[in-house]
Protein backbone atom coordinates (compact mmCIF):
# COMPACT_ATOMS: atom_id res chain seq x y z
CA UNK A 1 209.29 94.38 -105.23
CA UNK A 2 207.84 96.14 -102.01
CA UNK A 3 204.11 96.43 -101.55
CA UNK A 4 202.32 99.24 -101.71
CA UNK A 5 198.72 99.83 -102.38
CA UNK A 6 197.58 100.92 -106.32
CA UNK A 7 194.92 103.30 -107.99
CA UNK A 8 193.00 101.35 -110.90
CA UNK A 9 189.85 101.26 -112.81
CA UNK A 10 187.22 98.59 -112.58
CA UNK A 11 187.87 98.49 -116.28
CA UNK A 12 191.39 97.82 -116.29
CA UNK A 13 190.91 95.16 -112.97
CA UNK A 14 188.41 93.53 -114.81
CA UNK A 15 190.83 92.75 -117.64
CA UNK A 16 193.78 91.89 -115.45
CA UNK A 17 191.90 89.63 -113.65
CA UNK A 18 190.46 87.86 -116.80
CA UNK A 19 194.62 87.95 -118.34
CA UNK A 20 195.42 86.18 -115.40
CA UNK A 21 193.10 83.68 -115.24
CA UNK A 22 193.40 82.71 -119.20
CA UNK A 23 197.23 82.94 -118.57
CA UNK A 24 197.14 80.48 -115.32
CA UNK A 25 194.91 77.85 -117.67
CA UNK A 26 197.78 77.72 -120.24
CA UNK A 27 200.10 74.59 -118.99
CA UNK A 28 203.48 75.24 -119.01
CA UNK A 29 204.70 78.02 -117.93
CA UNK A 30 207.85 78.78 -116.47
CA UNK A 31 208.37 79.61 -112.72
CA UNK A 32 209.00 83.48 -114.03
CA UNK A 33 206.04 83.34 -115.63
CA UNK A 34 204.20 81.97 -112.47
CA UNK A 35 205.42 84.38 -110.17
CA UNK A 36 204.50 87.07 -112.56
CA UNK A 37 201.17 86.21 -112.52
CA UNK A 38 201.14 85.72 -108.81
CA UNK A 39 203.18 89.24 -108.67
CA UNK A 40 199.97 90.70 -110.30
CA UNK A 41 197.79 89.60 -108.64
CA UNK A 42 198.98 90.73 -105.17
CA UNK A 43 199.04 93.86 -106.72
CA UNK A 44 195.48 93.68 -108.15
CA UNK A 45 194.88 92.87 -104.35
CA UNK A 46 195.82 95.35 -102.66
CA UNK A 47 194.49 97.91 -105.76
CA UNK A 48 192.01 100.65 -104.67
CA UNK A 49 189.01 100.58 -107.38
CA UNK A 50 188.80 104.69 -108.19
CA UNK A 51 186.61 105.82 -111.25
CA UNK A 52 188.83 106.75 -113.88
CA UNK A 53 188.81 110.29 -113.61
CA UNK A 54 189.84 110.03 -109.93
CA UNK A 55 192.98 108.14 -110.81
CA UNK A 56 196.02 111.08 -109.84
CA UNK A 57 197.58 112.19 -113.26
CA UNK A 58 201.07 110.99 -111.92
CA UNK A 59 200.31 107.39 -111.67
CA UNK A 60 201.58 104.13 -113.79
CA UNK A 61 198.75 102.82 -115.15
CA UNK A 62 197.80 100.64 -118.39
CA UNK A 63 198.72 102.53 -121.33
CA UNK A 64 200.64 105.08 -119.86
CA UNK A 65 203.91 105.82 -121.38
CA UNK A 66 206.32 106.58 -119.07
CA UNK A 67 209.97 108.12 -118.43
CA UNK A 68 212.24 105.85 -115.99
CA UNK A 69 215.67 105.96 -115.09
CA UNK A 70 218.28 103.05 -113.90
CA UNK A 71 219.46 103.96 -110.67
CA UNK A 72 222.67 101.98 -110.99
CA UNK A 73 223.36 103.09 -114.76
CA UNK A 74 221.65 106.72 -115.00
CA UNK A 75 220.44 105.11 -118.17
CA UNK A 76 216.69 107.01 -119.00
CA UNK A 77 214.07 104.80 -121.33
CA UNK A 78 210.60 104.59 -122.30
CA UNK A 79 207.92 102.82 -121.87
CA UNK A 80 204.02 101.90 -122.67
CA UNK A 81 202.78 99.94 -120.29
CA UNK A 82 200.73 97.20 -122.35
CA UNK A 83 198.59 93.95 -122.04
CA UNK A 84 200.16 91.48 -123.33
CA UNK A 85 198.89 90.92 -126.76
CA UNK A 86 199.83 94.55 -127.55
CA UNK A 87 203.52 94.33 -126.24
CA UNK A 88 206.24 94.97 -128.53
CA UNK A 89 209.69 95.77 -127.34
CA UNK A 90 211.14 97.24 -129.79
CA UNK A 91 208.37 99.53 -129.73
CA UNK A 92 209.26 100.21 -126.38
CA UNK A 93 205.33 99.00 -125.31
CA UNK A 94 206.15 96.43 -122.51
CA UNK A 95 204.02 93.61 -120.88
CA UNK A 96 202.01 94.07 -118.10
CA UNK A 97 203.11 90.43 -117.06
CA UNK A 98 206.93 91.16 -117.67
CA UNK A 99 208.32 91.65 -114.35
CA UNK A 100 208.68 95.17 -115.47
CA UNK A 101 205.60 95.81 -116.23
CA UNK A 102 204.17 94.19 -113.34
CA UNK A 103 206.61 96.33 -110.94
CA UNK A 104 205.82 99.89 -112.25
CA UNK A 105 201.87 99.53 -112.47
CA UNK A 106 200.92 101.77 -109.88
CA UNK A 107 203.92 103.48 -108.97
CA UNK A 108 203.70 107.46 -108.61
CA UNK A 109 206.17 109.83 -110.47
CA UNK A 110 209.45 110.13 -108.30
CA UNK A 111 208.94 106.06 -106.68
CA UNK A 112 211.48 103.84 -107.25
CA UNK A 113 210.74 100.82 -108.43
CA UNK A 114 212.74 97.49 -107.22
CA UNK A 115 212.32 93.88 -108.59
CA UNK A 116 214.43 90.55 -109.01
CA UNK A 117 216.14 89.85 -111.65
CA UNK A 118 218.72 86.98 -112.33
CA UNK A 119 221.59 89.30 -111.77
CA UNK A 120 220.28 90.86 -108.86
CA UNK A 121 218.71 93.49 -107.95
CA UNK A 122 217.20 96.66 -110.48
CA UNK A 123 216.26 100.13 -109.45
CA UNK A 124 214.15 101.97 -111.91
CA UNK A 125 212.76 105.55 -110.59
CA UNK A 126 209.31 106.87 -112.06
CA UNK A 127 211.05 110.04 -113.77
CA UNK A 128 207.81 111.41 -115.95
CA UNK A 129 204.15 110.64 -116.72
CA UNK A 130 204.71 111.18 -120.90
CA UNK A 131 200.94 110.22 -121.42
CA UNK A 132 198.40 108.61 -119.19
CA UNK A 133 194.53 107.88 -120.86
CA UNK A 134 192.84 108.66 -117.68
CA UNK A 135 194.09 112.19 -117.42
CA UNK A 136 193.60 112.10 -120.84
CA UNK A 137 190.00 111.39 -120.79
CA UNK A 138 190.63 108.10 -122.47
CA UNK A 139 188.71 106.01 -120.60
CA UNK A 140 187.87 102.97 -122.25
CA UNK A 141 191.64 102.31 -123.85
């Protein structure tokens, strides 16, 4: 996953921060799980703290459904970006702490997103913004 810095509320870094530390307190995990939660927090890090109706409209952020497309496959799916309790795949609402999850948060429409997986390597571009609450107005989701 390369670094780069993210847009995000004080609300939503608030409840990251509080995910992560409940989900580092639960004994074991695996070492995906760890370096998920490691994973997110570099990224909540290096995220710049904006009020929510200065977050740009084409940014990944929690709650946003979003259009990606495989790289390698041309494949296009979609996806809510979740917290955990609220993640349901078949729903297509994914994780925050699935590496996923984790890698889109914060990436702009037209990035594309890289992460490890255990068959190598998976390219995901940021096709479409479908809904994001900020730009919305929902600020409190």
């Amino acid at each position: 996953m390369k670094h780069r810095g993210i847009f995000i509320t004080q609300f939503d870094k608030d409840r990251l921060s509080g995910l992560i530390g409940v989900a580092k307190a639960h004994r074991g995990r695996s070492k995906q799980d760890l370096q998920s939660l490691r994973d997110l927090e570099g990224e909540l890090a290096r995220a710049m703290i904006v009020p929510p109706q200065d977050v740009p409209a084409d940014v990944v952020t929690m709650n946003s459904q979003v259009l990606l497309r495989d790289e390698d496959t041309s494949e296009e799916m979609t996806y809510t970006l979740v917290f955990p309790a609220d993640a349901d795949i078949d729903a297509g609402k994914i994780s925050v702490l699935a590496p996923v999850g984790t890698a889109i948060l914060g990436y702009r429409v037209g990035d594309v997103v890289e992460w490890q997986v255990p068959a190598g390597r998976r390219r995901l571009s940021v096709r479409k913004i479908l809904y994001q609450p900020e730009a919305a107005g929902d600020f409190d989701l």
